[in-house]
N, C-alpha and C. Protein backbone atom coordinates (compact mmCIF):
# COMPACT_ATOMS: atom_id res chain seq x y z
N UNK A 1 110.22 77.61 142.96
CA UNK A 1 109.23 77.86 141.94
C UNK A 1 107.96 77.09 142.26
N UNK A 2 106.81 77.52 142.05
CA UNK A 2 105.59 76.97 142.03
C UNK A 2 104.70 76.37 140.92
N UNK A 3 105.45 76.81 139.90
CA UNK A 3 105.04 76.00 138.59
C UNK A 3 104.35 76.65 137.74
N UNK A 4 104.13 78.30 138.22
CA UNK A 4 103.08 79.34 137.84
C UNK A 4 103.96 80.14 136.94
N UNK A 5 103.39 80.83 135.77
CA UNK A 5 104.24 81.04 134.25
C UNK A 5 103.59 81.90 134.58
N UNK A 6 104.45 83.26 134.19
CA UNK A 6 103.79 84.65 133.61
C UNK A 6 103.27 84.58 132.28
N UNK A 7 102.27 84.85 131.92
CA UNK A 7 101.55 85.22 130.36
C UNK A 7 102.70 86.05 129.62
N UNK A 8 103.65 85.13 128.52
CA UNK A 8 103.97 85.86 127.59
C UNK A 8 103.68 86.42 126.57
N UNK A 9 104.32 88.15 126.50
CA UNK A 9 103.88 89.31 126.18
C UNK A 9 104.51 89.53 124.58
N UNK A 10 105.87 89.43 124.98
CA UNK A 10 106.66 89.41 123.97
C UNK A 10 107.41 88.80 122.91
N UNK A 11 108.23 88.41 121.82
CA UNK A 11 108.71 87.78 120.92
C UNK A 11 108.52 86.54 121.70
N UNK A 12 108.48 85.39 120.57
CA UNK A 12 109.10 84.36 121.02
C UNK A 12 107.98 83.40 120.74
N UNK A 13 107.95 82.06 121.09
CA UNK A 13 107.06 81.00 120.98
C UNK A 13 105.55 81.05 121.38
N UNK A 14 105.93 81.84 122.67
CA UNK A 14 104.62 81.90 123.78
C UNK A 14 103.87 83.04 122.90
N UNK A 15 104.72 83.89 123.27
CA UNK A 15 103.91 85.51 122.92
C UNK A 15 103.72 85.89 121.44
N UNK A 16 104.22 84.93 120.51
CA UNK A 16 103.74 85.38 119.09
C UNK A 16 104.50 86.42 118.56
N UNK A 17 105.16 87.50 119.63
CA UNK A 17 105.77 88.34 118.94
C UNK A 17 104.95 89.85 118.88
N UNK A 18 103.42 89.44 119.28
CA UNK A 18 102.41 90.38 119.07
C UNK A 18 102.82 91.79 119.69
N UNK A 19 102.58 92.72 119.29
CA UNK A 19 102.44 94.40 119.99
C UNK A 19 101.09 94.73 120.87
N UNK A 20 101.06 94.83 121.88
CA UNK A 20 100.68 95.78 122.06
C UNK A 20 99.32 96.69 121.33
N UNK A 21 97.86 96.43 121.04
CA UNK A 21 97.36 97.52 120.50
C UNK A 21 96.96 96.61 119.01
N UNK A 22 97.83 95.56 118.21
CA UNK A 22 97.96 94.42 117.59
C UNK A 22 96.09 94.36 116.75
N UNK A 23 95.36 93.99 117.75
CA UNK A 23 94.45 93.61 117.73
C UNK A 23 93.43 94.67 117.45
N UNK A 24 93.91 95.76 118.05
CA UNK A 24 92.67 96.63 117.85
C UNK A 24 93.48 97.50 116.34
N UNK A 25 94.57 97.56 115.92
CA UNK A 25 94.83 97.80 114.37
C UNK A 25 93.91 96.38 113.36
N UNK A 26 94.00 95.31 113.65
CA UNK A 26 93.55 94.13 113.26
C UNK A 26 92.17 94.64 112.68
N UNK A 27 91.26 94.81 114.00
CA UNK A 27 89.58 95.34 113.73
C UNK A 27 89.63 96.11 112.92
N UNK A 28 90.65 97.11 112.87
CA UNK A 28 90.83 98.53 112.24
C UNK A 28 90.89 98.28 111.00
N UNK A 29 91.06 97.76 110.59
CA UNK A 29 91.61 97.68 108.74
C UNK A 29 90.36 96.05 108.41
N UNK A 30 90.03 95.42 109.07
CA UNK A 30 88.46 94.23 109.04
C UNK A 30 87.65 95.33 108.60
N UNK A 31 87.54 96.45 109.26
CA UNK A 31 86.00 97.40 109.31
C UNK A 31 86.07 98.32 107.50
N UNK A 32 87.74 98.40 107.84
CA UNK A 32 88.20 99.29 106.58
C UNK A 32 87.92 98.05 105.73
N UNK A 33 88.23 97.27 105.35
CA UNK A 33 87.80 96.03 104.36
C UNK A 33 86.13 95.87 104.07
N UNK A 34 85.15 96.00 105.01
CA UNK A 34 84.08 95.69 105.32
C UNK A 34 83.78 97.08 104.62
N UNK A 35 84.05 97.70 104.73
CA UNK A 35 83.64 99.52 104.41
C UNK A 35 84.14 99.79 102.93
N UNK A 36 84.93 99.03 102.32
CA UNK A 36 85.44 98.99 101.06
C UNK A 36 84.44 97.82 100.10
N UNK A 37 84.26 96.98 100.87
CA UNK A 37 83.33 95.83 99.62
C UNK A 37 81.60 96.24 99.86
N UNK A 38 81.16 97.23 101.04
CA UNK A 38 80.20 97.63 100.78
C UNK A 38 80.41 99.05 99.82
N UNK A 39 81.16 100.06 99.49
CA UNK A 39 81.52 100.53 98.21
C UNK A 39 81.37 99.64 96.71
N UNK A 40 82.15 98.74 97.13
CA UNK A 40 82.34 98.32 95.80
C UNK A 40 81.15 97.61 95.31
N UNK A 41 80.56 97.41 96.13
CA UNK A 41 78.93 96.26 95.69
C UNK A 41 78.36 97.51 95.27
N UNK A 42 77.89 98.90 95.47
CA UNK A 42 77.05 99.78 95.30
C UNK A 42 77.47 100.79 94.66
N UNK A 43 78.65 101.05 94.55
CA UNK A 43 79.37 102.65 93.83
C UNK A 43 79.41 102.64 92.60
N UNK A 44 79.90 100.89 91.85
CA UNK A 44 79.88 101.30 90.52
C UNK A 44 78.82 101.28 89.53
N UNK A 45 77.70 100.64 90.47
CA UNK A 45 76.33 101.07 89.79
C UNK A 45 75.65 102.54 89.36
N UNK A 46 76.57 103.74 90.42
CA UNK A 46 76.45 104.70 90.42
C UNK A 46 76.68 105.82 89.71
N UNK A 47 77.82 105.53 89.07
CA UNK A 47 78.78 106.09 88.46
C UNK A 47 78.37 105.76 86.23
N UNK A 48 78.71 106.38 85.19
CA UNK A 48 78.91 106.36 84.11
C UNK A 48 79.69 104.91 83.75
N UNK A 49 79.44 103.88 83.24
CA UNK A 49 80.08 102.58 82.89
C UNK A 49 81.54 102.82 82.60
N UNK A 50 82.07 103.59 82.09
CA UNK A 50 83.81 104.03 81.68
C UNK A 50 84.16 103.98 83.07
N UNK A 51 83.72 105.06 83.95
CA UNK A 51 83.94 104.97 85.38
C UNK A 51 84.15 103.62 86.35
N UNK A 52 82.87 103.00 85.72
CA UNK A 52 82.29 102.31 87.17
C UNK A 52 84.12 100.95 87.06
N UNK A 53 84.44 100.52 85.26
CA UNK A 53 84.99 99.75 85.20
C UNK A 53 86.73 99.97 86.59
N UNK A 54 86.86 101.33 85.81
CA UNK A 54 88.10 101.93 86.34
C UNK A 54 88.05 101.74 88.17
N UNK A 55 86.44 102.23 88.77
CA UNK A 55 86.28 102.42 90.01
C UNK A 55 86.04 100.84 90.64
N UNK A 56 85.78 100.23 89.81
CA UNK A 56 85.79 98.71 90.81
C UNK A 56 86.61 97.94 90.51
N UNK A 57 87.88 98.28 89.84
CA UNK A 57 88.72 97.78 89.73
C UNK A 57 90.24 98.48 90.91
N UNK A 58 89.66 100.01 91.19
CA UNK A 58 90.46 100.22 92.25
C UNK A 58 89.62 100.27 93.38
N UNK A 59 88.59 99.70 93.36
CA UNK A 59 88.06 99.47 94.80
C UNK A 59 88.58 97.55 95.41
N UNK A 60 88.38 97.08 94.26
CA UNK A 60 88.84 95.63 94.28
C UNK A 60 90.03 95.97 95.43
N UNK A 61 90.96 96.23 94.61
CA UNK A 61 92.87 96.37 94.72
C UNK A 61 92.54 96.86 96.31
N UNK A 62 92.16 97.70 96.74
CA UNK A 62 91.68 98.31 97.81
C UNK A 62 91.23 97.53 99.15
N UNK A 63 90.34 96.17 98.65
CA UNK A 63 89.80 95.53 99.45
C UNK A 63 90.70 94.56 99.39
N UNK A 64 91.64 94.91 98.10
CA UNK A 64 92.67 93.41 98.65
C UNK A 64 93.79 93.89 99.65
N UNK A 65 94.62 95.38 99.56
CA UNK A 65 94.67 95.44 100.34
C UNK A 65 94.68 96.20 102.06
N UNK A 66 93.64 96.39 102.24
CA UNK A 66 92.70 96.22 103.50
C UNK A 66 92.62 94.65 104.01
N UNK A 67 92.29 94.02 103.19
CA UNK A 67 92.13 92.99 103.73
C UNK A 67 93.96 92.10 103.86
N UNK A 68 94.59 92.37 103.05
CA UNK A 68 95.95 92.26 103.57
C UNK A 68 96.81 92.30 104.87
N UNK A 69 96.40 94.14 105.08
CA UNK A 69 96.92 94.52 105.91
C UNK A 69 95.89 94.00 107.25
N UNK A 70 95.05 93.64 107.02
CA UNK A 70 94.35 93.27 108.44
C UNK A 70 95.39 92.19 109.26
N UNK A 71 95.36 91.14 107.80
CA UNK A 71 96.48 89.91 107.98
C UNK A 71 97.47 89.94 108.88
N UNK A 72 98.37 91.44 108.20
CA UNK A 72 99.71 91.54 108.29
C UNK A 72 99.78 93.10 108.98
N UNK A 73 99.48 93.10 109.89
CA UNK A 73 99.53 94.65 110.14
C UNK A 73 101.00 95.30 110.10
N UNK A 74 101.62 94.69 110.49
CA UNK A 74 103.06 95.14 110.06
C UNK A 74 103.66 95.25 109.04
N UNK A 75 102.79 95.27 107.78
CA UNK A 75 103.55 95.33 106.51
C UNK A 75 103.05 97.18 106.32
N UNK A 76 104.43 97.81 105.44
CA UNK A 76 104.43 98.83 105.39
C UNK A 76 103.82 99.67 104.19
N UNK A 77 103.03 100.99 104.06
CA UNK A 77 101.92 101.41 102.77
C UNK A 77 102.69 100.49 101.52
N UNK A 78 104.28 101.16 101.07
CA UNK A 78 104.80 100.61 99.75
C UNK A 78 104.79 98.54 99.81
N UNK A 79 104.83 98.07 100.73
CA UNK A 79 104.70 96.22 100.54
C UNK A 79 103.52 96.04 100.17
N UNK A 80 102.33 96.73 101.31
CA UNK A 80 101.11 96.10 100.96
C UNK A 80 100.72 96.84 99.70
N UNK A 81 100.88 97.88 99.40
CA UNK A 81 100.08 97.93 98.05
C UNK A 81 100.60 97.54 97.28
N UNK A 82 102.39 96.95 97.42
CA UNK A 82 102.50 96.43 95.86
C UNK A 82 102.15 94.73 95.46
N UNK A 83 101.64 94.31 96.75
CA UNK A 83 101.03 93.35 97.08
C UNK A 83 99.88 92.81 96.75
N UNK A 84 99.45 94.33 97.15
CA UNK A 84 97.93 94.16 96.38
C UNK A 84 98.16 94.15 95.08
N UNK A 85 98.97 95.05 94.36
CA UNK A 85 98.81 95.23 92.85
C UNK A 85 98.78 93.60 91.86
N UNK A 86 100.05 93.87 92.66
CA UNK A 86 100.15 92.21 91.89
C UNK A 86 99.51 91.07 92.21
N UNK A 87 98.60 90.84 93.40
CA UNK A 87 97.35 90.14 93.38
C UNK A 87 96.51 90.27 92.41
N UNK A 88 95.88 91.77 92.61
CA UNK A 88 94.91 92.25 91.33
C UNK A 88 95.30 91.88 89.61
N UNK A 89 96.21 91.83 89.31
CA UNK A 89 97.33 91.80 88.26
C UNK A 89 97.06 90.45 87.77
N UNK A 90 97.06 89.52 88.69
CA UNK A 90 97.53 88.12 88.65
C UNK A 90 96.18 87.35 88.31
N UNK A 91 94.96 87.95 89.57
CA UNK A 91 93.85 87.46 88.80
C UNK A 91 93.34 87.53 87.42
N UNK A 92 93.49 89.36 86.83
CA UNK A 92 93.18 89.57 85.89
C UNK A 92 93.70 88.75 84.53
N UNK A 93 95.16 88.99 84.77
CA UNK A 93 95.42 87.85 83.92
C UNK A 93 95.48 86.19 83.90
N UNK A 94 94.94 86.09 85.23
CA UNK A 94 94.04 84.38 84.88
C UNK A 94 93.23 85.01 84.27
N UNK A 95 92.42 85.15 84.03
CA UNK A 95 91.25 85.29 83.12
C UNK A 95 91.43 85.28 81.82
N UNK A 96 92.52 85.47 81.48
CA UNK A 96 93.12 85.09 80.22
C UNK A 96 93.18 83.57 80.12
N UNK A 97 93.00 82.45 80.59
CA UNK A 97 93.12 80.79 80.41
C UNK A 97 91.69 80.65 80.39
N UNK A 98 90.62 81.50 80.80
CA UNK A 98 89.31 81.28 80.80
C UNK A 98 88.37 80.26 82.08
N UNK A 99 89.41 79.91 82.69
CA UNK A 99 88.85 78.91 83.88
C UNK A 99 88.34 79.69 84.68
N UNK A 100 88.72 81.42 85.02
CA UNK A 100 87.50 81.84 85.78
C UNK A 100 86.04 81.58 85.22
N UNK A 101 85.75 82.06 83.97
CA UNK A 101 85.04 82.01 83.39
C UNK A 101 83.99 80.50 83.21
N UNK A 102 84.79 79.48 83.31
CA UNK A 102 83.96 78.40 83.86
C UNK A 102 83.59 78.41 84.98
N UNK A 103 84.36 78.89 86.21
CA UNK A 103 84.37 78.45 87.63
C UNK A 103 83.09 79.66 87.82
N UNK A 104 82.64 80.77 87.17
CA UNK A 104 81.95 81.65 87.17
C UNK A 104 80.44 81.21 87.13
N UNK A 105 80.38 80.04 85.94
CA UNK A 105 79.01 79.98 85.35
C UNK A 105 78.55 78.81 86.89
N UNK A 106 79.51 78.20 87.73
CA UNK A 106 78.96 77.53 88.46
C UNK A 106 78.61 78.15 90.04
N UNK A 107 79.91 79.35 90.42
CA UNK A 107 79.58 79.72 91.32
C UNK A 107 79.28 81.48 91.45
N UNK A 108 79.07 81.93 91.56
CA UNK A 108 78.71 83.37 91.79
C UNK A 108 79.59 84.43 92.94
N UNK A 109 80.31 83.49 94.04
CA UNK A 109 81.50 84.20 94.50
C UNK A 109 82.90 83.58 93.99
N UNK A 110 82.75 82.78 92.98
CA UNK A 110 83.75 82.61 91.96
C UNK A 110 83.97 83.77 91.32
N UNK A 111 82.61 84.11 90.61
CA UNK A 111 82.84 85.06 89.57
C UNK A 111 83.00 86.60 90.57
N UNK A 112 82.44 86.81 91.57
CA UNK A 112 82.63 88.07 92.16
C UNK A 112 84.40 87.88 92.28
N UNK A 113 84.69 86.83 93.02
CA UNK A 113 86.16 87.12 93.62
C UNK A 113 87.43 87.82 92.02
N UNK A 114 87.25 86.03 91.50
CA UNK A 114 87.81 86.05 90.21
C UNK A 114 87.45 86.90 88.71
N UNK A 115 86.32 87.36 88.89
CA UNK A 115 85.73 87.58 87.64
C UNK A 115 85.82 86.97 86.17
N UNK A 116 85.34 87.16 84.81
CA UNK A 116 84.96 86.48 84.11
C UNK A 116 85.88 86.56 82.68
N UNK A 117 86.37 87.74 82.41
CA UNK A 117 86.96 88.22 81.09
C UNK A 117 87.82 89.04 81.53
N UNK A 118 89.15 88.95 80.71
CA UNK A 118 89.80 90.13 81.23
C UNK A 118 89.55 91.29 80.19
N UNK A 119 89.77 92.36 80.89
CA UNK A 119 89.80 93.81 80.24
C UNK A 119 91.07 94.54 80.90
N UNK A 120 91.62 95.11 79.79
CA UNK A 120 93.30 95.58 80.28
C UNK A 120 92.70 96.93 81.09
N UNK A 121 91.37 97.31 80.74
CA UNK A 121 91.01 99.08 81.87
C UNK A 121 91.18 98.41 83.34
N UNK A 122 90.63 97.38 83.97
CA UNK A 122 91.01 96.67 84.66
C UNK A 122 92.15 96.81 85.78
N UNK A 123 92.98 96.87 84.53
CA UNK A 123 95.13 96.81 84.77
C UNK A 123 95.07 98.02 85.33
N UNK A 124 94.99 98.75 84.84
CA UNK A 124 94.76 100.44 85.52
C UNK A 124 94.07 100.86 86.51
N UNK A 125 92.55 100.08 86.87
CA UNK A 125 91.98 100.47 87.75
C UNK A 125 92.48 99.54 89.19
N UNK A 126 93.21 98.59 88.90
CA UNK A 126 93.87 98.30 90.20
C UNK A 126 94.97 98.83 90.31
N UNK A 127 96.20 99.79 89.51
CA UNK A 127 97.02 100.32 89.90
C UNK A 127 96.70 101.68 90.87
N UNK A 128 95.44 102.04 90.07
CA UNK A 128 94.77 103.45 90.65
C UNK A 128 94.44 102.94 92.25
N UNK A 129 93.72 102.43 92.69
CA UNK A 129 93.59 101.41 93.24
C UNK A 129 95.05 101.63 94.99
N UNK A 130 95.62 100.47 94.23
CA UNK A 130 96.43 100.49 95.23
C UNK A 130 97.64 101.99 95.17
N UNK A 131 97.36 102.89 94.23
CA UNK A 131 98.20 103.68 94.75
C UNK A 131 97.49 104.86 95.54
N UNK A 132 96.06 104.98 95.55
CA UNK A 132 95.38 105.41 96.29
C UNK A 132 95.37 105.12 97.75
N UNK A 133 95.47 103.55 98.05
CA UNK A 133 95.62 102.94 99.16
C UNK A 133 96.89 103.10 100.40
N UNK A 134 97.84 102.90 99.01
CA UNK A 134 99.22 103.29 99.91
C UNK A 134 99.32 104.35 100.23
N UNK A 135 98.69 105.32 99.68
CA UNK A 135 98.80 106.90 99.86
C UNK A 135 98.28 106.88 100.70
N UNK A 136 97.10 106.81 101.29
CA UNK A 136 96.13 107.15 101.91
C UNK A 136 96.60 106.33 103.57
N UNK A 137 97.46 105.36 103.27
CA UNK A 137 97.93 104.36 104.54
C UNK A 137 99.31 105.26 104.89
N UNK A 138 99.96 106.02 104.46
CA UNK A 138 101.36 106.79 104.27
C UNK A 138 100.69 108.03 105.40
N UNK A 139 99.77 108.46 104.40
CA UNK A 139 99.07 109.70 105.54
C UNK A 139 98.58 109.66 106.50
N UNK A 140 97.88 108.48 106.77
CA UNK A 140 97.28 108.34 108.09
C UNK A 140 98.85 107.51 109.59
N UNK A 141 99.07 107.30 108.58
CA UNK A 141 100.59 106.88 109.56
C UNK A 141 101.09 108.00 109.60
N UNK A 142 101.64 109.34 109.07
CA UNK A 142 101.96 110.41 109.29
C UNK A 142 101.43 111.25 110.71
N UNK A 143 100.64 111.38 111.56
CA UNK A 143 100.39 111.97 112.50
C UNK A 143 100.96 110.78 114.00
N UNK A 144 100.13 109.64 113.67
CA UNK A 144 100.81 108.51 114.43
C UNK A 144 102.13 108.80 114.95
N UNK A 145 102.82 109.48 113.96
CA UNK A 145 104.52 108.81 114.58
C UNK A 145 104.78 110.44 114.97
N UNK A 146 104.44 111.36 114.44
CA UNK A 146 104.61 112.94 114.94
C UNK A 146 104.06 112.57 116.63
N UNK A 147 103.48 111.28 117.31
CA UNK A 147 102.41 111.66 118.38
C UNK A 147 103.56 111.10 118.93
N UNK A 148 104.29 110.36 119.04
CA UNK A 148 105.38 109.73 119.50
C UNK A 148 106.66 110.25 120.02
C-alpha cells in the first residue's frame, strides 16, 4: 500500500451516504424555495384579502416545505408535507402565548417568519398548502421512476 485512499462514494463515515445526483436535487428544491417566497412576498397583495389570507398561508407551508426537502431530499411527498403541516400548525398556534407578537414589534423577520396573531383561516391555508405540495412532489416523481 502507498497510503493513497480512494474518495469515498458510498454509505458510511467517509461518504456520508450521499447519492449520486444528491446535490443537484439539493439546488433543485433551494430554487423551488427561492421561487416560492418570491410568490409569497408579491401574490397576496394581488389577490382579494379572503384570498390573499388563505394563499399565504399555503404559500408559507410550501416554502416550509421546499425548504425541507432541500434539507432532506430523501424524505418522501406524504413525510415532508406532513412535516410541513405541522410546522405551519405549530407556529400558528404560538401565536396564541403572544411572544411572536412581541418578538414582532422588535424584529421584522421575526414577524415575517413567526407572524403576529393567530387566525384559525391560517389552519387551512397551510393544510391547502402542503397538500398542494405533496401532490405536486407525488407527480413530478411519477415520470422519474416510469424513466427507470
Amino acid at each position: 500500500m502507498t497510503g493513497h485512499r480512494k474518495a469515498a462514494t458510498g454509505p458510511g463515515p467517509q461518504g456520508g451516504g450521499r447519492r449520486p445526483g444528491e446535490w443537484r436535487t439539493r439546488a433543485g428544491w433551494t430554487a423551488a424555495a427561492g421561487a416560492v417566497l418570491a410568490l409569497g412576498l408579491v401574490a397576496p397583495g394581488l389577490v382579494p384579502a379572503g384570498a390573499a389570507s388563505l394563499l399565504g398561508g399555503a404559500l408559507y407551508t410550501a416554502l416550509l416545505y421546499t425548504l425541507l426537502s432541500a434539507a432532506a431530499p430523501r424524505l418522501g411527498p406524504w413525510t415532508a408535507g406532513t412535516a410541513a403541516l405541522a410546522a405551519g400548525w405549530a407556529v400558528e398556534l404560538f401565536q396564541l402565548t403572544g411572544l411572536p407578537a412581541d418578538l414582532g414589534r422588535h424584529s421584522r423577520l421575526a414577524r415575517l417568519v413567526l407572524g403576529t396573531t393567530f387566525d384559525p383561516v391560517d389552519l387551512l391555508g397551510y393544510a391547502l398548502g402542503a397538500a398542494a405540495a405533496t401532490a405536486l412532489h407525488g407527480l413530478a416523481r411519477r415520470p422519474a421512476r416510469r424513466g427507470r
